[in-house]
C-alpha atoms as a PDB file:
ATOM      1  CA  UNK A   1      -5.092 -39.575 -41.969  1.00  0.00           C
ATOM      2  CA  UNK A   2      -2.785 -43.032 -40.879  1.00  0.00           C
ATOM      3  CA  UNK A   3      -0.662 -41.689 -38.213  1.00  0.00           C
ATOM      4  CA  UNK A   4       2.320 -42.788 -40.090  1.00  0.00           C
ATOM      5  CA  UNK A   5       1.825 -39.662 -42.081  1.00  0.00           C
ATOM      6  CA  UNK A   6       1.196 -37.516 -39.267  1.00  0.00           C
ATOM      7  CA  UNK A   7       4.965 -38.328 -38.440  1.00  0.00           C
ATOM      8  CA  UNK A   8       5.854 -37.649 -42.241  1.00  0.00           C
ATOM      9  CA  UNK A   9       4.298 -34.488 -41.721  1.00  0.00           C
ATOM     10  CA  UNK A  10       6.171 -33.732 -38.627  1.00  0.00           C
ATOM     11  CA  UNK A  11       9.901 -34.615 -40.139  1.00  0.00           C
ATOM     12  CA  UNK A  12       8.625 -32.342 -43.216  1.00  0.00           C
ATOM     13  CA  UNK A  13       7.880 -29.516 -40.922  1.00  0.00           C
ATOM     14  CA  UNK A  14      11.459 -30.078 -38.845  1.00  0.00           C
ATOM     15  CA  UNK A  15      12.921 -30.200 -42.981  1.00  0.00           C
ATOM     16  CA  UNK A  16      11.088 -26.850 -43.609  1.00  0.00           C
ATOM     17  CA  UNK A  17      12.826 -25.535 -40.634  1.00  0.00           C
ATOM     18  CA  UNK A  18      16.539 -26.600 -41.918  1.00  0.00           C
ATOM     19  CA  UNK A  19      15.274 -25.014 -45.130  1.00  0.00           C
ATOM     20  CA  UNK A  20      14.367 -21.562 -43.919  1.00  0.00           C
ATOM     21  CA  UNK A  21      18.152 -21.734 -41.550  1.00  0.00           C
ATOM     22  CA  UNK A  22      19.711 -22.566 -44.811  1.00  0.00           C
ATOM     23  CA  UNK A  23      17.985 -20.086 -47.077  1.00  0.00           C
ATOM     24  CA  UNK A  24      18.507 -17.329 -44.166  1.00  0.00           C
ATOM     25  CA  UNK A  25      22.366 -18.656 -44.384  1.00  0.00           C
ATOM     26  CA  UNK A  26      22.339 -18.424 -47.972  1.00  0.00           C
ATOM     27  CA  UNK A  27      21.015 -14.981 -48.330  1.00  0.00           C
ATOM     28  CA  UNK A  28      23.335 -13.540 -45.264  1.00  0.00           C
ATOM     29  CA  UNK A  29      26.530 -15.429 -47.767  1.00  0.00           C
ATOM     30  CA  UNK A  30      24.910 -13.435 -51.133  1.00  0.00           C
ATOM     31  CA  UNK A  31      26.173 -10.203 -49.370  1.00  0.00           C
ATOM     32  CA  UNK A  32      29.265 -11.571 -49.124  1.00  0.00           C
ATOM     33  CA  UNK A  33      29.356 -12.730 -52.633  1.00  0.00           C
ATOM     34  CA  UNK A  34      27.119 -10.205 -54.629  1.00  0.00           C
ATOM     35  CA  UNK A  35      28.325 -10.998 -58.050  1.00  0.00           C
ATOM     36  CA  UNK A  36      26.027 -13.396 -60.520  1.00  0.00           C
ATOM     37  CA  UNK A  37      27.683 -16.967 -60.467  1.00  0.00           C
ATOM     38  CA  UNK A  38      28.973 -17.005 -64.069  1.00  0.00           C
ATOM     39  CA  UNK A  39      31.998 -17.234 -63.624  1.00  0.00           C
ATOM     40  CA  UNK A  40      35.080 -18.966 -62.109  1.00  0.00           C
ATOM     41  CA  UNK A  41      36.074 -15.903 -59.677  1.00  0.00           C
ATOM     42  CA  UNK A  42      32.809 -15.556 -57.756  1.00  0.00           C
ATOM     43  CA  UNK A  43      31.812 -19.381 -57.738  1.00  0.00           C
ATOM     44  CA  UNK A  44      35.112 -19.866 -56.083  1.00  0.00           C
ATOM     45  CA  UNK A  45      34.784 -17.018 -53.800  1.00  0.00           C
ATOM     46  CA  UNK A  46      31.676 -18.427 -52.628  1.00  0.00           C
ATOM     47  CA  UNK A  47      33.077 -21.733 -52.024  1.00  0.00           C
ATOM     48  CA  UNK A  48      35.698 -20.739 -50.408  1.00  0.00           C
ATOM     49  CA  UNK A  49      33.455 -19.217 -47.293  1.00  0.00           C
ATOM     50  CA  UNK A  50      32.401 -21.262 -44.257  1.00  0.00           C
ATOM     51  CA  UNK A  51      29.174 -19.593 -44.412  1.00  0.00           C
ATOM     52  CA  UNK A  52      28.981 -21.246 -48.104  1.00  0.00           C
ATOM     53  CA  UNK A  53      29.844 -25.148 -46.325  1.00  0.00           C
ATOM     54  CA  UNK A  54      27.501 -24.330 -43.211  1.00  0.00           C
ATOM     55  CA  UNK A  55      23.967 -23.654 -45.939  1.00  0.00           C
ATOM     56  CA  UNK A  56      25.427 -26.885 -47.391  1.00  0.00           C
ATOM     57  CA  UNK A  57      25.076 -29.007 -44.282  1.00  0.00           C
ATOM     58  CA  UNK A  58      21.777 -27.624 -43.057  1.00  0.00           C
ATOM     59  CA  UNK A  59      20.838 -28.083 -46.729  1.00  0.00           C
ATOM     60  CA  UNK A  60      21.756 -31.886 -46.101  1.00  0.00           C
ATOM     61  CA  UNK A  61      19.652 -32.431 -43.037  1.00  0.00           C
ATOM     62  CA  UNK A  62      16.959 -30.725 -44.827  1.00  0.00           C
ATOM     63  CA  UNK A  63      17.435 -33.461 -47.801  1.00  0.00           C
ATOM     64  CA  UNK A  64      17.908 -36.332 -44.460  1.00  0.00           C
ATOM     65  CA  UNK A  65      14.456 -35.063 -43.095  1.00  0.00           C
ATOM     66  CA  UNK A  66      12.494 -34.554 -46.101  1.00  0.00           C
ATOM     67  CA  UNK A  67      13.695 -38.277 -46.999  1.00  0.00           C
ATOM     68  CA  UNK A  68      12.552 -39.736 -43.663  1.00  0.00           C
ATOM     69  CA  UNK A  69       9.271 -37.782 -44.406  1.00  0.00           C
ATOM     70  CA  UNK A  70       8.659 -39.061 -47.505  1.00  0.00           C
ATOM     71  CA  UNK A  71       8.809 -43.056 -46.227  1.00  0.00           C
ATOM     72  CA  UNK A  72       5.928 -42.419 -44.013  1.00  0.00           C
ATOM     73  CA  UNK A  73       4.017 -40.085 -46.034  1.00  0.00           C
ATOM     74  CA  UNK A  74       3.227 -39.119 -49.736  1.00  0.00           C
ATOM     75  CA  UNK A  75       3.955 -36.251 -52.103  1.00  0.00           C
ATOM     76  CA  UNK A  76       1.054 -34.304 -51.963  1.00  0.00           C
ATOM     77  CA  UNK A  77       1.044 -34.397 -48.033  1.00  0.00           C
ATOM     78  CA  UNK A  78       5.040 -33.381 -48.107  1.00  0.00           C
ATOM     79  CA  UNK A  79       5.290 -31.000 -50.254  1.00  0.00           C
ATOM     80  CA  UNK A  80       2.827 -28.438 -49.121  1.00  0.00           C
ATOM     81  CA  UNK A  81       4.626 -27.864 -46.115  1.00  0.00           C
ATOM     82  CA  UNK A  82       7.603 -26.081 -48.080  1.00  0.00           C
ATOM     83  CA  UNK A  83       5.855 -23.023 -47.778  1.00  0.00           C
ATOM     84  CA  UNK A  84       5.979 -22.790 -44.127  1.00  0.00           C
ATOM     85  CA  UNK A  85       9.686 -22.326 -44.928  1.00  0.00           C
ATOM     86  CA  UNK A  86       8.485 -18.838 -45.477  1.00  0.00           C
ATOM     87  CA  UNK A  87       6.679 -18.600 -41.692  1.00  0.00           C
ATOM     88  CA  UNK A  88      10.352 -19.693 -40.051  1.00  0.00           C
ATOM     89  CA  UNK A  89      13.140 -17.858 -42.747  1.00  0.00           C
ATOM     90  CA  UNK A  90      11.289 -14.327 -43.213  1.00  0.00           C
ATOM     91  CA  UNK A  91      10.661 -13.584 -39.158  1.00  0.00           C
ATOM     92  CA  UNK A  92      14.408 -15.105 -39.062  1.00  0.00           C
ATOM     93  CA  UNK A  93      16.106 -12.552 -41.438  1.00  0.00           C
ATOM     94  CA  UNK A  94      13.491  -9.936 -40.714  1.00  0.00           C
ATOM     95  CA  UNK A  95      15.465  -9.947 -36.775  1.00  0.00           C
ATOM     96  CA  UNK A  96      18.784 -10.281 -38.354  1.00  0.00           C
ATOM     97  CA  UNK A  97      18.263  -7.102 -40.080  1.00  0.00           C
ATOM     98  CA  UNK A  98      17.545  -5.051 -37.185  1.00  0.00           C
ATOM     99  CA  UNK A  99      13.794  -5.071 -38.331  1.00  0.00           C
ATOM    100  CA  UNK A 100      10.679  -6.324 -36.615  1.00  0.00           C
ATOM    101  CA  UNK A 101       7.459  -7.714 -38.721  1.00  0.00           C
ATOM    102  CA  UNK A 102       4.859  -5.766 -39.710  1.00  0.00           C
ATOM    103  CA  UNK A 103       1.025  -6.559 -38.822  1.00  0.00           C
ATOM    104  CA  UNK A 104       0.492  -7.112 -43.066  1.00  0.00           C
ATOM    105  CA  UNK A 105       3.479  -9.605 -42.536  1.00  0.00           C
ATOM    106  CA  UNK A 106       2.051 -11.586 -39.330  1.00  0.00           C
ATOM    107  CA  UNK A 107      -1.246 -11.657 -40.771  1.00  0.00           C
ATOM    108  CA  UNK A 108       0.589 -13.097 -44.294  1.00  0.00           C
ATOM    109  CA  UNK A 109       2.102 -15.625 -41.565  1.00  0.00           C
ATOM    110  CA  UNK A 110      -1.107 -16.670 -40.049  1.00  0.00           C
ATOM    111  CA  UNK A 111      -2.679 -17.152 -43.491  1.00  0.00           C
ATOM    112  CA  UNK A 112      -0.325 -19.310 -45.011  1.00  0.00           C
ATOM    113  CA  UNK A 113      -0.155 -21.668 -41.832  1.00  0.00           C
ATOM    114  CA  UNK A 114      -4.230 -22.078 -41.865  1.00  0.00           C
ATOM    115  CA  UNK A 115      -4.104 -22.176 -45.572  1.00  0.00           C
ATOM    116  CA  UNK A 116      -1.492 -25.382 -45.313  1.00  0.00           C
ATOM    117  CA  UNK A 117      -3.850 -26.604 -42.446  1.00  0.00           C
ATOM    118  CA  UNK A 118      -6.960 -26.643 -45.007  1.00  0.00           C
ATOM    119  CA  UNK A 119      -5.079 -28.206 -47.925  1.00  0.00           C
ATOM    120  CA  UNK A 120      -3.584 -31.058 -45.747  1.00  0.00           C
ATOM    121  CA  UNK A 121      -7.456 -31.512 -44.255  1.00  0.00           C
ATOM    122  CA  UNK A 122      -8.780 -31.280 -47.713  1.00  0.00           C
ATOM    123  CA  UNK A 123      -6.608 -32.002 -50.925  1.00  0.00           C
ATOM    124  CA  UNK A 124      -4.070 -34.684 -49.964  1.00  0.00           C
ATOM    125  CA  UNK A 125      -3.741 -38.029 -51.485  1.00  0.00           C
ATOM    126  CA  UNK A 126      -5.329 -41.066 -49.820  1.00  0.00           C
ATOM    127  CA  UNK A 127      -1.406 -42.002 -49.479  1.00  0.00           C
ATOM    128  CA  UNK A 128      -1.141 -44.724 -52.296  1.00  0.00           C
ATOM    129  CA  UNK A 129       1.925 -43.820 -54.321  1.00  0.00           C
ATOM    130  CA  UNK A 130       3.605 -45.956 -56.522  1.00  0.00           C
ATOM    131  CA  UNK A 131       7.444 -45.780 -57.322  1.00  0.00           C
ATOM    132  CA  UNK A 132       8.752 -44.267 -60.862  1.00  0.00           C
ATOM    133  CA  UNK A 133       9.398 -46.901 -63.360  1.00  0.00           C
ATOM    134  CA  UNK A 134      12.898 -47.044 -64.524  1.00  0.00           C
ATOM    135  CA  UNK A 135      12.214 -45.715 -67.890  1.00  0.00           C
ATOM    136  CA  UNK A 136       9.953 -42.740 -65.758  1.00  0.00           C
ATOM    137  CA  UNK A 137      12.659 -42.195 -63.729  1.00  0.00           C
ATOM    138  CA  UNK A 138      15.001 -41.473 -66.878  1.00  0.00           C
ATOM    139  CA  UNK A 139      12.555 -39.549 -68.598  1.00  0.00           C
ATOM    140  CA  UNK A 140      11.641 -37.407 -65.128  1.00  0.00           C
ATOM    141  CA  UNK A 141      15.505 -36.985 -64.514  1.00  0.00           C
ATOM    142  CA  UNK A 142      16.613 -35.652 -68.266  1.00  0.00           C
ATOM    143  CA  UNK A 143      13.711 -34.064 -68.648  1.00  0.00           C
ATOM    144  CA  UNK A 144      14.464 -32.033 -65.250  1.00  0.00           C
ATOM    145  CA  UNK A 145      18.172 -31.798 -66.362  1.00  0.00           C
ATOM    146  CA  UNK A 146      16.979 -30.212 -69.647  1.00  0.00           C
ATOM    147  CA  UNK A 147      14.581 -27.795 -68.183  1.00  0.00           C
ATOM    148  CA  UNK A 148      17.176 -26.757 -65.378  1.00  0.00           C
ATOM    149  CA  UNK A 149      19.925 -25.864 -67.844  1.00  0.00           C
ATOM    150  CA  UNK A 150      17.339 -24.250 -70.214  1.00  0.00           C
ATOM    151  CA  UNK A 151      16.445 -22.078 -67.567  1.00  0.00           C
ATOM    152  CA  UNK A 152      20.005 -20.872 -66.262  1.00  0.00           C
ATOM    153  CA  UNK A 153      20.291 -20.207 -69.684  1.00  0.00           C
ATOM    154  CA  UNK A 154      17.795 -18.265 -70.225  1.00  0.00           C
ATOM    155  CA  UNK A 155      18.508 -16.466 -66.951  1.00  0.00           C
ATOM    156  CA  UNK A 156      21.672 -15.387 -67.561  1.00  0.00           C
ATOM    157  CA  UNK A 157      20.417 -13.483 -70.362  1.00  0.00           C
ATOM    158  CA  UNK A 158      17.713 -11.874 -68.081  1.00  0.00           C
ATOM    159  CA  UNK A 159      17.965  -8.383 -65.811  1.00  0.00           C
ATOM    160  CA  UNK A 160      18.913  -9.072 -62.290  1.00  0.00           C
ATOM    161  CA  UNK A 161      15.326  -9.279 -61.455  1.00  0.00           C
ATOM    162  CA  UNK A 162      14.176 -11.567 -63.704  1.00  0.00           C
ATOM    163  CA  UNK A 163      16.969 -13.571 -63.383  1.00  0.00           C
ATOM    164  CA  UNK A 164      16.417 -13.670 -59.708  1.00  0.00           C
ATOM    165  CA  UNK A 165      12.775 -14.988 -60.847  1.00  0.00           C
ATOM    166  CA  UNK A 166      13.665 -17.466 -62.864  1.00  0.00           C
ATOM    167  CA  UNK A 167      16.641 -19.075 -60.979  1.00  0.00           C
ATOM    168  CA  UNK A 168      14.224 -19.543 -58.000  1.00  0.00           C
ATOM    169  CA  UNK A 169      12.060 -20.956 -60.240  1.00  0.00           C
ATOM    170  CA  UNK A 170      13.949 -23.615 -61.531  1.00  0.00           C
ATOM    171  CA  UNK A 171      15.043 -23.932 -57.929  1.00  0.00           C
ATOM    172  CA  UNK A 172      12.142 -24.864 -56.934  1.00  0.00           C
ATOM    173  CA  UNK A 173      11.147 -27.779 -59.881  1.00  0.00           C
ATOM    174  CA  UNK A 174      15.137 -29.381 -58.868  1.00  0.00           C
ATOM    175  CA  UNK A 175      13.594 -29.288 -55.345  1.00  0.00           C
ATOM    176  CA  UNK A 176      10.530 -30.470 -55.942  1.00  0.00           C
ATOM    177  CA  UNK A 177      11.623 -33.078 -58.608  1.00  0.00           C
ATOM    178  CA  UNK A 178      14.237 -34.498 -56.445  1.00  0.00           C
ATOM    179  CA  UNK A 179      11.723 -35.147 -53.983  1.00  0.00           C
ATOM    180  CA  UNK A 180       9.652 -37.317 -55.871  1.00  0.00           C
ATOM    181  CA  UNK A 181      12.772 -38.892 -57.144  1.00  0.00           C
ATOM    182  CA  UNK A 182      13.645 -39.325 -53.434  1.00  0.00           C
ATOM    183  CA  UNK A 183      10.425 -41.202 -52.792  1.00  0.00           C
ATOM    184  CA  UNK A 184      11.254 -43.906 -54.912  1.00  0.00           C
ATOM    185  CA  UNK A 185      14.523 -44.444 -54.231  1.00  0.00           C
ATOM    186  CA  UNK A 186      13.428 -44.726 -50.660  1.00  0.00           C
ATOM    187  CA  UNK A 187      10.743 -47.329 -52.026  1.00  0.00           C
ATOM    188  CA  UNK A 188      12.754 -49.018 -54.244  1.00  0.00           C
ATOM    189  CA  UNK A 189      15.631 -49.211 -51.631  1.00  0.00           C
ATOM    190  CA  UNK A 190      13.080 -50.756 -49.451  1.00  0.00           C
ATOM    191  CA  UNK A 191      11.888 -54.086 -51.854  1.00  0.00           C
ATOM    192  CA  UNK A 192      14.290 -54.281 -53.533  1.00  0.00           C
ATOM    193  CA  UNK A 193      17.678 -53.257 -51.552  1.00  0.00           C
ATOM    194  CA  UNK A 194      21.517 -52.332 -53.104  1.00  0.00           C
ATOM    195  CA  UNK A 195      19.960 -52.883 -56.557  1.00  0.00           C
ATOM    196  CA  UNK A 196      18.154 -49.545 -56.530  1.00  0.00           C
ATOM    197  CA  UNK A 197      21.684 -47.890 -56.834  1.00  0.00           C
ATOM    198  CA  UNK A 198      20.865 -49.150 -60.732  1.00  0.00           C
ATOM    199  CA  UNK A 199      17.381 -46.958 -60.905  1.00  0.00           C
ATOM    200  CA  UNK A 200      17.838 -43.618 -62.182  1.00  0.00           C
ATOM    201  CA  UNK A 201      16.270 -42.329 -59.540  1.00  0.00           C
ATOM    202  CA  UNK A 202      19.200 -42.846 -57.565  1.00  0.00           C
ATOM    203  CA  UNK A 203      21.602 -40.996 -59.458  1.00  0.00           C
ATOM    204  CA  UNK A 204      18.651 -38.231 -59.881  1.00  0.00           C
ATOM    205  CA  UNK A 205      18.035 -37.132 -56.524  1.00  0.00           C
ATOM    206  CA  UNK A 206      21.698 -36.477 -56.093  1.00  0.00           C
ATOM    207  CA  UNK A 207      22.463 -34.637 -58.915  1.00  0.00           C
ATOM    208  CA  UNK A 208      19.145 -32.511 -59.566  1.00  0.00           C
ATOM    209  CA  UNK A 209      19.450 -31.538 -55.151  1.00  0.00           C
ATOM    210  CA  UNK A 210      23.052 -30.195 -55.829  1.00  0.00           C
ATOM    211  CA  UNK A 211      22.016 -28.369 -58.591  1.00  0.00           C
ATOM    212  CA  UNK A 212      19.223 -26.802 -56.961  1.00  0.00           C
ATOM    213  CA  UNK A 213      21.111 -25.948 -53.940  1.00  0.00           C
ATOM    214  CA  UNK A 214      23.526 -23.802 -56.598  1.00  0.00           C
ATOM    215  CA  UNK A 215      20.327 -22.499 -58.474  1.00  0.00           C
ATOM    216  CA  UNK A 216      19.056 -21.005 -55.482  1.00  0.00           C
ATOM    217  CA  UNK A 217      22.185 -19.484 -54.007  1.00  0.00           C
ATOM    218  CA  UNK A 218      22.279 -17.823 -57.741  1.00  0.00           C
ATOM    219  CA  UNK A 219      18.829 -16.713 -57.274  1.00  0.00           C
ATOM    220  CA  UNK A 220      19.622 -15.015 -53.659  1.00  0.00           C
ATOM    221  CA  UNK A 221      22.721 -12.734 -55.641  1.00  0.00           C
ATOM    222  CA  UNK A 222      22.032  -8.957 -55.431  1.00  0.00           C
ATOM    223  CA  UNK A 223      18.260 -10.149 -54.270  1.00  0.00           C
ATOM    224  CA  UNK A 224      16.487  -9.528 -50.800  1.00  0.00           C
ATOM    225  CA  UNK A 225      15.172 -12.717 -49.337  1.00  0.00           C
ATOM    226  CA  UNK A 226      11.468 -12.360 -49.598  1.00  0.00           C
ATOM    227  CA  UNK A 227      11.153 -12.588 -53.197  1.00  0.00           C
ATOM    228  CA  UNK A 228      13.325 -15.511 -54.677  1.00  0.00           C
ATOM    229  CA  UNK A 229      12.261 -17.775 -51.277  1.00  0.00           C
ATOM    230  CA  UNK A 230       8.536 -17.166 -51.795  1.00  0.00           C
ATOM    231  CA  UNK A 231       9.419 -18.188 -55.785  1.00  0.00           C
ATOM    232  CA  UNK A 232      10.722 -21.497 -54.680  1.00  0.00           C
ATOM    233  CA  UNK A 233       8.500 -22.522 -52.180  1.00  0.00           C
ATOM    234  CA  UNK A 234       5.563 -22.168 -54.724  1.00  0.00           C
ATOM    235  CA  UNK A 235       7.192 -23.666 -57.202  1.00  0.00           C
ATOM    236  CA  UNK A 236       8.401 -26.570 -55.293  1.00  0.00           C
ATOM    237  CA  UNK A 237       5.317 -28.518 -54.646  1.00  0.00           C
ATOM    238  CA  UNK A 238       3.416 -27.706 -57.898  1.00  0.00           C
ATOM    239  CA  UNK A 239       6.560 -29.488 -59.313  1.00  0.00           C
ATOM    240  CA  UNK A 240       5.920 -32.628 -57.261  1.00  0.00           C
ATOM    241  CA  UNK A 241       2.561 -32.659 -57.173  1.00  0.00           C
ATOM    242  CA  UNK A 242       2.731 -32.716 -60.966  1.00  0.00           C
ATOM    243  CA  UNK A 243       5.228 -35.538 -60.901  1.00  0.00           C
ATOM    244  CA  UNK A 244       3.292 -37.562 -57.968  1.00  0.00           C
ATOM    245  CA  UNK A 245       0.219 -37.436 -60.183  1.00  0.00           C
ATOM    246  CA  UNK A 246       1.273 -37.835 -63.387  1.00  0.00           C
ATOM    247  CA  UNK A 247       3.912 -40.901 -62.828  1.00  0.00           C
ATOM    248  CA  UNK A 248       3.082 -41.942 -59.288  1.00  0.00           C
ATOM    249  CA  UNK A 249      -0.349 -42.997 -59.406  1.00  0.00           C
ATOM    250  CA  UNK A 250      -1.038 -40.402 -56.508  1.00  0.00           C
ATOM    251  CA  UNK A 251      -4.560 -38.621 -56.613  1.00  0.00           C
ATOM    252  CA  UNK A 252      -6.557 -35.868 -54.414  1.00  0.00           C
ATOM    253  CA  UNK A 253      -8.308 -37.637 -51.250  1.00  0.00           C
ATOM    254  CA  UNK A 254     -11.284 -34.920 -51.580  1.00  0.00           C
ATOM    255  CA  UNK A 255     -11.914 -35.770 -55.444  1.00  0.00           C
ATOM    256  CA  UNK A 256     -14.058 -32.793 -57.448  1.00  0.00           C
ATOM    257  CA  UNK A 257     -15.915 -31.827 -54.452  1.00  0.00           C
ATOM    258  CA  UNK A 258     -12.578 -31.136 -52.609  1.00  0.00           C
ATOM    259  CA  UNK A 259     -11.131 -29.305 -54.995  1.00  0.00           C
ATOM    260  CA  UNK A 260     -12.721 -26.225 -54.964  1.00  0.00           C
ATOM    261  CA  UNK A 261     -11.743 -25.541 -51.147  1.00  0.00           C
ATOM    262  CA  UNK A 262      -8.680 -26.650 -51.739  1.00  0.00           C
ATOM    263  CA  UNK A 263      -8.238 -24.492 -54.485  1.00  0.00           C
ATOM    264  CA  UNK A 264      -9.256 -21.483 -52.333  1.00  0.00           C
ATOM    265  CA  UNK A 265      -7.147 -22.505 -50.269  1.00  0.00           C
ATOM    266  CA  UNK A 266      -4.197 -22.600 -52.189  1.00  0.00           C
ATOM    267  CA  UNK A 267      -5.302 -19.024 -53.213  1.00  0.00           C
ATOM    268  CA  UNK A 268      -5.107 -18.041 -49.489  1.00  0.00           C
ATOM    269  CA  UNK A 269      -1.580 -19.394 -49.268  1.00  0.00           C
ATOM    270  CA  UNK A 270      -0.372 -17.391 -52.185  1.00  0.00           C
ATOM    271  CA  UNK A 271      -1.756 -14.578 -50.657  1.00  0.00           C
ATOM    272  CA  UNK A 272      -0.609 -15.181 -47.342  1.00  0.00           C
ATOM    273  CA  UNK A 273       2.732 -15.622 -49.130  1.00  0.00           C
ATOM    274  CA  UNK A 274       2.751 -11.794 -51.265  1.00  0.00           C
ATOM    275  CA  UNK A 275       1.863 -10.577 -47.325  1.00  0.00           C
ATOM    276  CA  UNK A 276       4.303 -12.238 -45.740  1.00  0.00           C
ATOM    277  CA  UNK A 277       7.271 -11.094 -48.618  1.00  0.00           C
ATOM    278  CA  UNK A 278       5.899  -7.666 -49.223  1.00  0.00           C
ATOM    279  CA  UNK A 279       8.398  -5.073 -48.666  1.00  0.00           C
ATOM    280  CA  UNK A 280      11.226  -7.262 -47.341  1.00  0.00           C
ATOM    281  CA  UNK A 281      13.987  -4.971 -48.298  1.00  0.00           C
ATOM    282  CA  UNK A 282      16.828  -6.007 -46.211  1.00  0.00           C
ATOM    283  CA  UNK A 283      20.481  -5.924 -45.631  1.00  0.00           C
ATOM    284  CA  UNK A 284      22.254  -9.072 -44.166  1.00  0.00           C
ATOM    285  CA  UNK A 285      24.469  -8.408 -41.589  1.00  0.00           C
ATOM    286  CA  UNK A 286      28.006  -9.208 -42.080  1.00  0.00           C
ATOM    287  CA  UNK A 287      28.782 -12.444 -40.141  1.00  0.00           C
ATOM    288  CA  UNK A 288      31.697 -13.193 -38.361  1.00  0.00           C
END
């Protein structure tokens, strides 16, 4: 690969590493705050904790990094990394709860690291990518909006696990959306200067990041941290992969005879992933 995206995939693993601190932060503040987010009195309970304001900075440089990441490399080299969110937040809240990891869970660890290895060897793009169009990047952005109200919707009619599910879910297409919407912004800020403030892109990235940052914290309520993490970080870059391909011109480096490793591969992950989550039954300390 161009060693420009070697350093893209360097900033994305420092942005998987703000992820996991702010999903470990966000899980410790569900404790606090154990009640769904339906309503006025625990939305504003939440906001009114620290803890709440600190996941929403490291949240930030997570957005900062995975920007900077995305100017020197593409989607499908990104994205992929989310998962190793999993390798840095599980270990994380695993200590914080007075537990150590099991052998299943450092074996899950292992997998899912070699398993990212193989698909960034095998099944990235050859790192053309063009930007979204302006009436792509309307269509992505209401389309996302409609799908991410849809599914709080739908979740709030759900049982707590299901719920759980499907917040983390749609978590993880804002995430992954707002990425790709982030790319071209970043491109489009780069030809064509203050006028991308007029693409919807812009406006997207903003607006579908927020709301994913509040669709997650939802999905942590009542929830351990294994589960609803390891929802969103597969999720995540399926959703821009599907939006790098389909809108961005992006395609797999390894063509048909790459994709059956990197299909196994992907398998491996997933499995690395139910290892890693397995069992993670935790209480969050109480912070200061």
């Amino acid at each position: 690969m161009d060693p420009y995206v070697w350093l893209g995939a360097l900033l994305g693993t420092l942005s998987c590493v703000a992820y996991a601190a702010a999903a470990v932060s966000q899980w410790r503040l569900a404790v606090l705050v154990p009640e769904p987010l339906v309503e006025r009195g625990p939305l504003a309970a939440l906001l009114a904790r620290p803890l709440w304001w600190s996941s929403v900075l490291l949240n930030g440089g997570r957005a900062v990094l995975q920007v900077a990441a995305l100017a020197f490399a593409p989607l499908t080299v990104v994205q992929p990394l989310g998962v190793l969110a999993l390798v840095f937040a599980i270990p994380w809240a695993t200590r914080l709860g007075g537990l150590r990891l099991t052998r299943r869970q450092t074996w899950g660890a292992v997998l899912v690291v070699a398993s990212v290895a193989v698909l960034l060897g095998l099944s990235v793009t050859d790192g053309r990518s063009e930007p979204l169009s302006v009436s792509d990047g309307s269509t992505v952005t209401l389309g996302t909006l409609a799908l991410l109200v849809a599914g709080a919707w739908a979740a709030g009619r759900c049982p707590a696990t299901w719920r759980s599910h499907l917040l983390a879910a749609v978590a993880g297409v804002a995430f992954g959306v707002s990425s790709a919407l982030a790319k071209t912004t970043v491109t489009v800020f780069g030809t064509d200067g203050a006028a991308a403030f007029a693409h919807p892109a812009t406006a997207g990235t903003a607006v579908i990041a927020v709301l994913g940052v509040f669709l997650a914290q939802a999905a942590y309520q009542g929830m351990e941290l294994g589960s609803p993490l390891g929802v969103t970080t597969v999720v995540n870059p399926v959703a821009a992969s599907v939006v790098a391909i389909a809108f961005m011109g992006e395609s797999f480096l390894g063509g048909p005879v790459g994709l059956v490793p990197a299909v196994l591969a992907a398998a491996g992950c997933a499995y690395g992933i139910a290892l890693l989550t397995a069992r993670l039954h935790l209480t969050a300390p109480r912070p200061a």
